[in-house]
C-alpha atoms as a PDB file:
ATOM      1  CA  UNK A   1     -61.309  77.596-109.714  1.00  0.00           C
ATOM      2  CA  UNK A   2     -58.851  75.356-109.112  1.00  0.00           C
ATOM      3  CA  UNK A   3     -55.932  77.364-110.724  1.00  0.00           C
ATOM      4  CA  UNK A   4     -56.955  80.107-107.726  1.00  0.00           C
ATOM      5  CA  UNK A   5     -55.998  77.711-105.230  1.00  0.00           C
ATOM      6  CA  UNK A   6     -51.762  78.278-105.292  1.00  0.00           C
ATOM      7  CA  UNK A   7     -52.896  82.058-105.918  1.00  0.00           C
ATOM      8  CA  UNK A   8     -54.785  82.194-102.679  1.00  0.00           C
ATOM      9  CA  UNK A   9     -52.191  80.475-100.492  1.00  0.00           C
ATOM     10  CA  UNK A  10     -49.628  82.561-101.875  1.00  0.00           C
ATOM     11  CA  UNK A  11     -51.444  85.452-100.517  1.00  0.00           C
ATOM     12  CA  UNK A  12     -52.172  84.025 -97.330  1.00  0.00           C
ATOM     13  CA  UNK A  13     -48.947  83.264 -96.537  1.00  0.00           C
ATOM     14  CA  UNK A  14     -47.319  86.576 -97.356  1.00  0.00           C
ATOM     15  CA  UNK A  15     -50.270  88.067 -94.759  1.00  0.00           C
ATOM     16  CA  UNK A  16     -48.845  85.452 -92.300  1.00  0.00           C
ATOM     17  CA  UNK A  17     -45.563  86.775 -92.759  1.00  0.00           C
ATOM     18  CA  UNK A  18     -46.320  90.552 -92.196  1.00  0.00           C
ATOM     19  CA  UNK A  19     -48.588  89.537 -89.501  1.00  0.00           C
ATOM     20  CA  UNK A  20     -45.487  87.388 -87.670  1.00  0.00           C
ATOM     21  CA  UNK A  21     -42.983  89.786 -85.571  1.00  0.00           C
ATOM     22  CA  UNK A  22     -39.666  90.218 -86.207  1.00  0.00           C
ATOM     23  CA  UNK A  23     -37.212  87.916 -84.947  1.00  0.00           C
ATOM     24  CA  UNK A  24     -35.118  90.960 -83.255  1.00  0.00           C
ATOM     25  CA  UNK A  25     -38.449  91.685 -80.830  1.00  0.00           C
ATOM     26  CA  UNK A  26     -39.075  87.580 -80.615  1.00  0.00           C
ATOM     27  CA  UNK A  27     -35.741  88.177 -78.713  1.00  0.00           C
ATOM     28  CA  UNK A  28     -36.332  91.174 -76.872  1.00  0.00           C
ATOM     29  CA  UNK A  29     -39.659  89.967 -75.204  1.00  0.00           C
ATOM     30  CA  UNK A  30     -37.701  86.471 -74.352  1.00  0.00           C
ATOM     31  CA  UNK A  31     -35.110  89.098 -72.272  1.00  0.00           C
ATOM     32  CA  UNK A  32     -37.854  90.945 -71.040  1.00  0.00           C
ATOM     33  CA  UNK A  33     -39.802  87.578 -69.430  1.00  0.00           C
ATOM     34  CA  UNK A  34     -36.054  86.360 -67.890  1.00  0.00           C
ATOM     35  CA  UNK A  35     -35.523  89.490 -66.486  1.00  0.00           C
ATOM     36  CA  UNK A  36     -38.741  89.942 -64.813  1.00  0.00           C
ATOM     37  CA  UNK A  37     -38.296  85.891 -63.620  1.00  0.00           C
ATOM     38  CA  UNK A  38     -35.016  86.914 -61.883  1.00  0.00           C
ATOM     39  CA  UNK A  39     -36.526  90.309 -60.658  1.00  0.00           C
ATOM     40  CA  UNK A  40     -39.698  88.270 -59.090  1.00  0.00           C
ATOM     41  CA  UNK A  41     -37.051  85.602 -57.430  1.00  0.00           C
ATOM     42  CA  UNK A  42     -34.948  88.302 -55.587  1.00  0.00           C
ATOM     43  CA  UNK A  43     -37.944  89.898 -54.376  1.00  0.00           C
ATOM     44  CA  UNK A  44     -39.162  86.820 -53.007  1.00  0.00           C
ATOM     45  CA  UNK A  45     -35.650  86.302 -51.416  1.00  0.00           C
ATOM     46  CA  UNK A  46     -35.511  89.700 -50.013  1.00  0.00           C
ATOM     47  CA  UNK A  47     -38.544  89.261 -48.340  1.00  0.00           C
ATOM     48  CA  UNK A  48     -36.815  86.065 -46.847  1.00  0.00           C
ATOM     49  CA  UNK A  49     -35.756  87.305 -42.859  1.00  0.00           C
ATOM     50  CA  UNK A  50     -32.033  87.041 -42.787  1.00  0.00           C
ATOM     51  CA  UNK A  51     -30.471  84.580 -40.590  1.00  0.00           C
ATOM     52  CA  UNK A  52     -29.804  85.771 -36.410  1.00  0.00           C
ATOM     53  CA  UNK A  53     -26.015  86.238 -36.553  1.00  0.00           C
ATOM     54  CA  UNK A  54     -24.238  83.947 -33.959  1.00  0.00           C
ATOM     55  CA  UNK A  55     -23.855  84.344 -30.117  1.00  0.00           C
ATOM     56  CA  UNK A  56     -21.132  86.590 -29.404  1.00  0.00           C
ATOM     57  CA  UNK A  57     -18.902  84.757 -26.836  1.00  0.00           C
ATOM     58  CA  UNK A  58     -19.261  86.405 -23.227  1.00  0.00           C
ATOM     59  CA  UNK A  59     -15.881  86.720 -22.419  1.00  0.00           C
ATOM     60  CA  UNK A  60     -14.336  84.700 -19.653  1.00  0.00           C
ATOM     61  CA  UNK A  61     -16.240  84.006 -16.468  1.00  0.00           C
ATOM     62  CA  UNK A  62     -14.737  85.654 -13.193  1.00  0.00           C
ATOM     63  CA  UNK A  63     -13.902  82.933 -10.423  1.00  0.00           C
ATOM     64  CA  UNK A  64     -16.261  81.945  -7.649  1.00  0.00           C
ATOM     65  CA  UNK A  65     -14.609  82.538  -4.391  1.00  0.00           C
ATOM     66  CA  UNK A  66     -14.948  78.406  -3.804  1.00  0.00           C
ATOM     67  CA  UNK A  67     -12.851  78.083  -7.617  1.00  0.00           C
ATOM     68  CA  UNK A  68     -10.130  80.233  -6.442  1.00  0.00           C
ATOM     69  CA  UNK A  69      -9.393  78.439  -3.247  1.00  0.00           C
ATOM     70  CA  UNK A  70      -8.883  75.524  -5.045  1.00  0.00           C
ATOM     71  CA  UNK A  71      -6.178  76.750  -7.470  1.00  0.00           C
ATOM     72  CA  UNK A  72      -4.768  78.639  -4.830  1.00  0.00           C
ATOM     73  CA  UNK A  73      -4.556  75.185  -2.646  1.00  0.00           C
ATOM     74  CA  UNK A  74      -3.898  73.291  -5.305  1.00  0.00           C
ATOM     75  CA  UNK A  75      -0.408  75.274  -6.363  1.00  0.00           C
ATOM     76  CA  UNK A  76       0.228  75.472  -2.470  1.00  0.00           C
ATOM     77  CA  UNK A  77       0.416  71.353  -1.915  1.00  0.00           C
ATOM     78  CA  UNK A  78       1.862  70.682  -5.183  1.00  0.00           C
ATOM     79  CA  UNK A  79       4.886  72.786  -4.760  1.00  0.00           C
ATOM     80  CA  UNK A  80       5.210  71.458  -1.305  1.00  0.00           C
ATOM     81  CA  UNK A  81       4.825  67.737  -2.413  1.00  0.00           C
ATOM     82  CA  UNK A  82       7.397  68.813  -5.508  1.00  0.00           C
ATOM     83  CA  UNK A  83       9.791  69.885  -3.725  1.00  0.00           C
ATOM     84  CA  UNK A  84       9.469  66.623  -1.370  1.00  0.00           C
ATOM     85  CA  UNK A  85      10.261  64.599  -4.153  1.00  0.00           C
ATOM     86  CA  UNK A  86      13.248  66.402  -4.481  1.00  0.00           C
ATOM     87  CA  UNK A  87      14.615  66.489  -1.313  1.00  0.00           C
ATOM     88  CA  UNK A  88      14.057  62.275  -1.127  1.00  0.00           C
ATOM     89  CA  UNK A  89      15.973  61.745  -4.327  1.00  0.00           C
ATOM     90  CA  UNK A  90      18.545  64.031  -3.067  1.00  0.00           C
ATOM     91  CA  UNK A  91      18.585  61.842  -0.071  1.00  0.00           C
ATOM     92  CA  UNK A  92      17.895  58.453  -1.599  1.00  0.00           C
ATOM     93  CA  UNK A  93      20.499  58.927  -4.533  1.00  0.00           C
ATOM     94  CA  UNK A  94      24.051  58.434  -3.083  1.00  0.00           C
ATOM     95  CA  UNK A  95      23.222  55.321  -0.462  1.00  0.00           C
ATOM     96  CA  UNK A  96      21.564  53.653  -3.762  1.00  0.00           C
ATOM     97  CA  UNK A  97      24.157  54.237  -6.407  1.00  0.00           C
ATOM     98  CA  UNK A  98      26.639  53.725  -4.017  1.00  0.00           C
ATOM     99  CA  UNK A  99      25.253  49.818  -3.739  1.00  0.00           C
ATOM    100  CA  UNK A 100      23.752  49.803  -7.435  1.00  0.00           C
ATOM    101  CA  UNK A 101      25.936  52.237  -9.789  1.00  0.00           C
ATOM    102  CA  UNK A 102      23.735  50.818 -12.808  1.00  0.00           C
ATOM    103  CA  UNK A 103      20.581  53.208 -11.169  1.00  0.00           C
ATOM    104  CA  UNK A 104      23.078  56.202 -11.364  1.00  0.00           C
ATOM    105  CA  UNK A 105      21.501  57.576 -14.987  1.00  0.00           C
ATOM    106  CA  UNK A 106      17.854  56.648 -13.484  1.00  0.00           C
ATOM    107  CA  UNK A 107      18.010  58.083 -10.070  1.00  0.00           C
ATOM    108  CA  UNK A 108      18.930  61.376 -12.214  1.00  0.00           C
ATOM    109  CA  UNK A 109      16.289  60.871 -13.932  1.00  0.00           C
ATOM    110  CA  UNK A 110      13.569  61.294 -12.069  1.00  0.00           C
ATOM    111  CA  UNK A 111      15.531  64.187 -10.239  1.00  0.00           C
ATOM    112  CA  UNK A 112      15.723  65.938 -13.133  1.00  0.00           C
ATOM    113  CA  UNK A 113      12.052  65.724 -13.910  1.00  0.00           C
ATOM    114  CA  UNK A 114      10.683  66.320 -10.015  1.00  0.00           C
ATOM    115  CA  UNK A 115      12.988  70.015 -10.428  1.00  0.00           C
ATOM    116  CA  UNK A 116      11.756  70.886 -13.460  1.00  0.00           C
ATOM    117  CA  UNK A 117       8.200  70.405 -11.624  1.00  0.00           C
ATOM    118  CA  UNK A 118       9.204  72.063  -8.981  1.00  0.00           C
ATOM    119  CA  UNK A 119      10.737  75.062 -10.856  1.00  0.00           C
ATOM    120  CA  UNK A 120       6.895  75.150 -12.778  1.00  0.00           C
ATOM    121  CA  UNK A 121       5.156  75.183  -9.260  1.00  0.00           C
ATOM    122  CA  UNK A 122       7.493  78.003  -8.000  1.00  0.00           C
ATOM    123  CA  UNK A 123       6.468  79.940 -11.129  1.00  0.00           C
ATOM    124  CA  UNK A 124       3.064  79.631 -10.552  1.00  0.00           C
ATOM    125  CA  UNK A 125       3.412  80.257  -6.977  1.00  0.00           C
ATOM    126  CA  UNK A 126       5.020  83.651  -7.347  1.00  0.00           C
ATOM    127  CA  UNK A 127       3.044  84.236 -10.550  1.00  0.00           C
ATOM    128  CA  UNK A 128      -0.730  83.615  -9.231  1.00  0.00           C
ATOM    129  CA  UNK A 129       0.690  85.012  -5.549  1.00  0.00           C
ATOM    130  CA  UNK A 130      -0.341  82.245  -3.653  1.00  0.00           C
ATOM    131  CA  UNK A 131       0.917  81.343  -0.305  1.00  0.00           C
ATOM    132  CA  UNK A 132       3.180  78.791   0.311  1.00  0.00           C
ATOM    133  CA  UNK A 133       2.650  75.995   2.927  1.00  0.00           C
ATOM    134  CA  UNK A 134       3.579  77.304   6.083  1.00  0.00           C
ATOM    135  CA  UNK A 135       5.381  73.786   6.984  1.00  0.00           C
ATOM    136  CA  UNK A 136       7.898  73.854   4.394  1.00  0.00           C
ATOM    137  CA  UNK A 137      10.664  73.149   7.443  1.00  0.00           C
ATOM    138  CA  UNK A 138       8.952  70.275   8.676  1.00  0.00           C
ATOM    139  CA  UNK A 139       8.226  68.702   5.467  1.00  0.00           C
ATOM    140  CA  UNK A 140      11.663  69.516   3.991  1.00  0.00           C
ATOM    141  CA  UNK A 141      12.984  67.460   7.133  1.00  0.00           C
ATOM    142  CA  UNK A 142      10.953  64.852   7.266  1.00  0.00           C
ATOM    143  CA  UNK A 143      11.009  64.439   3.259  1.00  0.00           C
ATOM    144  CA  UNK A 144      15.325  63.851   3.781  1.00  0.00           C
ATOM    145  CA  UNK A 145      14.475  61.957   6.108  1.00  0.00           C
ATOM    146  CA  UNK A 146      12.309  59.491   4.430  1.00  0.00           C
ATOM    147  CA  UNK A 147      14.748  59.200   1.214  1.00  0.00           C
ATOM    148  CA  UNK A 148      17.597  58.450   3.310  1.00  0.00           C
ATOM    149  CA  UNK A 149      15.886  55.939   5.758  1.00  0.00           C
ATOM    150  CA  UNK A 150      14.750  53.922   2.891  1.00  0.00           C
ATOM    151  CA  UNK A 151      17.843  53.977   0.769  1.00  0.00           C
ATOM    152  CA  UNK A 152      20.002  52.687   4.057  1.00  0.00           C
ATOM    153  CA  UNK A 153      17.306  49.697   3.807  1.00  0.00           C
ATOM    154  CA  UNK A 154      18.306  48.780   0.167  1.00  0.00           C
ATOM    155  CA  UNK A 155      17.021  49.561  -3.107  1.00  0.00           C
ATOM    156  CA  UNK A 156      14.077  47.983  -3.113  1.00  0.00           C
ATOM    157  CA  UNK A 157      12.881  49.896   0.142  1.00  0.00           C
ATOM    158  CA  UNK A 158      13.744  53.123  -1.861  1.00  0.00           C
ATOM    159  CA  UNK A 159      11.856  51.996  -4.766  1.00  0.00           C
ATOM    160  CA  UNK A 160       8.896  50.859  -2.218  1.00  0.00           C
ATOM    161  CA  UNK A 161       9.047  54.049  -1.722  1.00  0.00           C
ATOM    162  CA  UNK A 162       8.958  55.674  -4.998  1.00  0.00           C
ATOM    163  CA  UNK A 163       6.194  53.236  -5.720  1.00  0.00           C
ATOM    164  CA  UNK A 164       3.986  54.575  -2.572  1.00  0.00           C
ATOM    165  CA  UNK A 165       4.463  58.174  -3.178  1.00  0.00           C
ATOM    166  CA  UNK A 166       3.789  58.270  -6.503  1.00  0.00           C
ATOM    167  CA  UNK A 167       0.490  56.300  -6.565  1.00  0.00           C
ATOM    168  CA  UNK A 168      -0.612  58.812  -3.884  1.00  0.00           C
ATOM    169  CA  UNK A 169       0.697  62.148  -6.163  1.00  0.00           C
ATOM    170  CA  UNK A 170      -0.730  59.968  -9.218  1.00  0.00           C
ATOM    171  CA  UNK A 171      -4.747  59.856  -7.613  1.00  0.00           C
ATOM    172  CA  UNK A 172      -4.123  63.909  -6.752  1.00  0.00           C
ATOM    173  CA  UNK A 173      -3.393  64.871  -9.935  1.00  0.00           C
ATOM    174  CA  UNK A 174      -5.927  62.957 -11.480  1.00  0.00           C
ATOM    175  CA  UNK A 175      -8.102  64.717  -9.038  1.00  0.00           C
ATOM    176  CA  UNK A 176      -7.225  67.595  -9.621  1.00  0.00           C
ATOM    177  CA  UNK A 177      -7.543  67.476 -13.522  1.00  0.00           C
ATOM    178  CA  UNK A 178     -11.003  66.343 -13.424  1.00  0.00           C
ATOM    179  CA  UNK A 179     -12.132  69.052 -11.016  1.00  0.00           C
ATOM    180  CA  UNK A 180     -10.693  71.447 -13.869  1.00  0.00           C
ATOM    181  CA  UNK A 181     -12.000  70.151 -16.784  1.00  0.00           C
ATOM    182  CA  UNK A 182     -15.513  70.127 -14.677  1.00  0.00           C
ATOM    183  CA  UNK A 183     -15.246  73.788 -14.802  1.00  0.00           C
ATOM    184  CA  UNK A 184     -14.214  74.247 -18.408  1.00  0.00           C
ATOM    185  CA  UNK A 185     -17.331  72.172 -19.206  1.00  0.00           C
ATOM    186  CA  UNK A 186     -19.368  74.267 -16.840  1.00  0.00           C
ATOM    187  CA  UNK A 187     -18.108  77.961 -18.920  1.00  0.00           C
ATOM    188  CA  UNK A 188     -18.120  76.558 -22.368  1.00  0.00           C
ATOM    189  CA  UNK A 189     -22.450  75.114 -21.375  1.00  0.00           C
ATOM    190  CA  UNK A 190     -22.810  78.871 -20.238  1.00  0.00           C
ATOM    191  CA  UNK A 191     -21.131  80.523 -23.283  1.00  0.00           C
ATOM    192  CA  UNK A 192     -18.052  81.840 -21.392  1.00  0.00           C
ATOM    193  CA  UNK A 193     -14.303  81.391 -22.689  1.00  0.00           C
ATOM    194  CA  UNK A 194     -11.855  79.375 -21.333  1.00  0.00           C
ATOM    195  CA  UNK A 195      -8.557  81.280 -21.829  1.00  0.00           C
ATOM    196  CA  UNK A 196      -5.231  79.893 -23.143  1.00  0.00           C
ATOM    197  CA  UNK A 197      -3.695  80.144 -19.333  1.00  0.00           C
ATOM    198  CA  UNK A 198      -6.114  77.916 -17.928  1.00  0.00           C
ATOM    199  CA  UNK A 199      -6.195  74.949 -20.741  1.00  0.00           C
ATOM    200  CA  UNK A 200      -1.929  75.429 -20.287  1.00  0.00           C
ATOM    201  CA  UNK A 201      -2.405  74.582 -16.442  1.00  0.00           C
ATOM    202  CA  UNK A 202      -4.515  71.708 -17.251  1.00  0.00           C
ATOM    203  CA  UNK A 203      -2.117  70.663 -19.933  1.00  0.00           C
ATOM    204  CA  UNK A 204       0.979  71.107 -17.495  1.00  0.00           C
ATOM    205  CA  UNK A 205      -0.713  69.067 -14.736  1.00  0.00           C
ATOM    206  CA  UNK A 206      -1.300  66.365 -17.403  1.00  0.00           C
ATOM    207  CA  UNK A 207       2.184  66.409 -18.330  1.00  0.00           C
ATOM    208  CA  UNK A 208       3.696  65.979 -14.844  1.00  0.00           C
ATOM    209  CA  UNK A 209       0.876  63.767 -13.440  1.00  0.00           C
ATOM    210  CA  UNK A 210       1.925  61.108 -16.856  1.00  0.00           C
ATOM    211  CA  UNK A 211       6.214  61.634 -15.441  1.00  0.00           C
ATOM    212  CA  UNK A 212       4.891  60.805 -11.907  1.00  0.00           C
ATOM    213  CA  UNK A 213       3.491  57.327 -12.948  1.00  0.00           C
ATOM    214  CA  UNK A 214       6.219  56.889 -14.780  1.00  0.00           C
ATOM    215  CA  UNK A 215       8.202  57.106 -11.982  1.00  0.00           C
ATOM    216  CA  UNK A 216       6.004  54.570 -10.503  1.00  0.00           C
ATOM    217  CA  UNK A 217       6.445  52.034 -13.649  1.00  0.00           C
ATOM    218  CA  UNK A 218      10.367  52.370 -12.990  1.00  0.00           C
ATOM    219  CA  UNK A 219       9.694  51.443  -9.372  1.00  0.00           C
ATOM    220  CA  UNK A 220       8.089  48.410 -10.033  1.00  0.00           C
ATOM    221  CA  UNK A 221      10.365  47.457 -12.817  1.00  0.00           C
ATOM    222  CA  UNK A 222      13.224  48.100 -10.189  1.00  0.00           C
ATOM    223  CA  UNK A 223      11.800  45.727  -7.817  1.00  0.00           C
ATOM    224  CA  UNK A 224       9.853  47.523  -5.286  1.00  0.00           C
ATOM    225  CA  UNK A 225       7.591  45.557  -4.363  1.00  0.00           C
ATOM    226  CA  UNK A 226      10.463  42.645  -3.560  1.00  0.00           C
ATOM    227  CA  UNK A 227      10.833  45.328  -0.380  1.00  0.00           C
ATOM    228  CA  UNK A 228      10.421  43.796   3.502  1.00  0.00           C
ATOM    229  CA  UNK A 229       7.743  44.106   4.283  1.00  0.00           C
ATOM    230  CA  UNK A 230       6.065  45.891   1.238  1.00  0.00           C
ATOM    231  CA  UNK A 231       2.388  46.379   2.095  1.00  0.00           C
ATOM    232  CA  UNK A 232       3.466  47.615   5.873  1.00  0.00           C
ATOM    233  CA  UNK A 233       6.146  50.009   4.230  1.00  0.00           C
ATOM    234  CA  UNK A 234       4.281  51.204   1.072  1.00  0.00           C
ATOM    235  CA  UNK A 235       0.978  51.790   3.477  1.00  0.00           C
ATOM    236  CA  UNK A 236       2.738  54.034   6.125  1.00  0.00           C
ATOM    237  CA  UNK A 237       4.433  55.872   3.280  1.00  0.00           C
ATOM    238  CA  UNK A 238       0.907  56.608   1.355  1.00  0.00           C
ATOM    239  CA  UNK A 239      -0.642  57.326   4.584  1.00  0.00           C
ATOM    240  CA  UNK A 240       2.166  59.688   5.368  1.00  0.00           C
ATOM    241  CA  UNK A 241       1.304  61.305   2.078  1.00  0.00           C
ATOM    242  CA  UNK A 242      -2.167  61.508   1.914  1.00  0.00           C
ATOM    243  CA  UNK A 243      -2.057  63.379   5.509  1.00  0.00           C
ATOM    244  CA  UNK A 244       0.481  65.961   4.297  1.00  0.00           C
ATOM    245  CA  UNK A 245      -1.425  66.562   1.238  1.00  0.00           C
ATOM    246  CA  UNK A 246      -4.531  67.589   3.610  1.00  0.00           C
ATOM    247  CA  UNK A 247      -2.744  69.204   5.586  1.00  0.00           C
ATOM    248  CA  UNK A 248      -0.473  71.090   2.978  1.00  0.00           C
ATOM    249  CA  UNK A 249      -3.809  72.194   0.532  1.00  0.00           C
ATOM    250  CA  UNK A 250      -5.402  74.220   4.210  1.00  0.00           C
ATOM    251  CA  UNK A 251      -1.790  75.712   5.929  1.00  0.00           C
END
């Protein structure tokens, strides 16, 4: 009986064998379970909603009757107060360099860089058809008038009153750059565009508002407020400004 034993398990095992699949299906049925896996997971994902596409922007938001009277005032005073600035230089320039030839390359200077804001306010002007102040005359005359009377008093009168002017321009373009940037927030909040023009007007005002305090810093540097007597002189000046600014932004 015992001599059966290595006979039997012989036999069993060979049934085991022919019993056991091949390993070629082994494989096939693995393919078969990965496949249906991946088959199952995309079904699952299709049945996942897609996400919302994004917010097509609206476009750019028309102006408010109340927005366009401010650009339209606000390219009316500052090509009036522009070409001011020009006209006192003009005025102040020979009495000063006459007494200080040093200032020469300064008082040129800030010529130089009140036309070339005056030539970007006369583009804008024509561009944008606004209106020009209807007291150009007056404030052309009274502008020479100012730069000459305070270069006759000495150089540090006609720094007094670059000092005084240009605080005043200084505070109205900062104004005006915050009322601006008030409305880009407003259209971006709303989902509107803000189109390359407008961001270039606030960038331009940014750009001249910085060379008008510099102007001031070269003022004070100059010594402007050594002037006789500076807070009466610098106070009628600023005053002087601040009421042709009102005036300028309404005729």
């Amino acid at each position: 009986m015992a001599s059966s034993h290595p006979v039997l398990l012989r036999t069993v095992a060979r049934a085991a064998a022919r019993l056991s699949p091949p390993p070629q299906i082994i494989q096939a049925a693995r393919q078969l379970s990965t496949g249906a896996s991946t088959l199952s997971s995309h079904a699952t994902a299709s049945n996942t909603p897609p996400p919302p596409p994004p917010e097509s922007p609206k476009g750019k938001k028309p102006l408010t009757p109340s927005q366009k009277a401010f650009l339209s005032s606000a390219l009316r005073v500052n090509q009036a107060g522009e070409l001011a600035a020009t006209l006192i230089y003009t005025a102040q320039t020979p009495p000063v360099v006459r007494r200080e030839p040093h200032l020469k390359p300064l008082m040129k200077h800030m010529y130089d860089q009140e036309a070339d804001h005056l030539r970007v306010f006369n583009h804008l002007i024509a561009k944008h058809r606004v209106r020009p102040t209807a007291l150009y005359p007056l404030w052309s005359v009274m502008a020479t008038g100012l730069g000459w009377s305070t270069a006759i008093m000495g150089k540090e009168a006609a720094m007094a009153c670059t000092e005084a002017v240009e605080t005043e321009i200084g505070g109205h373009y900062n104004a005006q750059i915050r009322k601006l940037l008030e409305m880009v927030t407003e259209w971006e909040a709303e989902g509107y565009e803000v189109g390359e023009e407008f961001r270039d007007l606030i960038n331009t005002l940014r750009r001249i508002r910085d060379e008008e305090l510099e102007h001031l810093d070269h003022a004070v540097e100059h010594d402007a407020q050594k002037a006789e007597p500076h807070w009466l002189l610098t106070g009628v000046i600023r005053a002087g400004c601040r009421g042709a600014i009102w005036v300028s932004e309404r005729v």
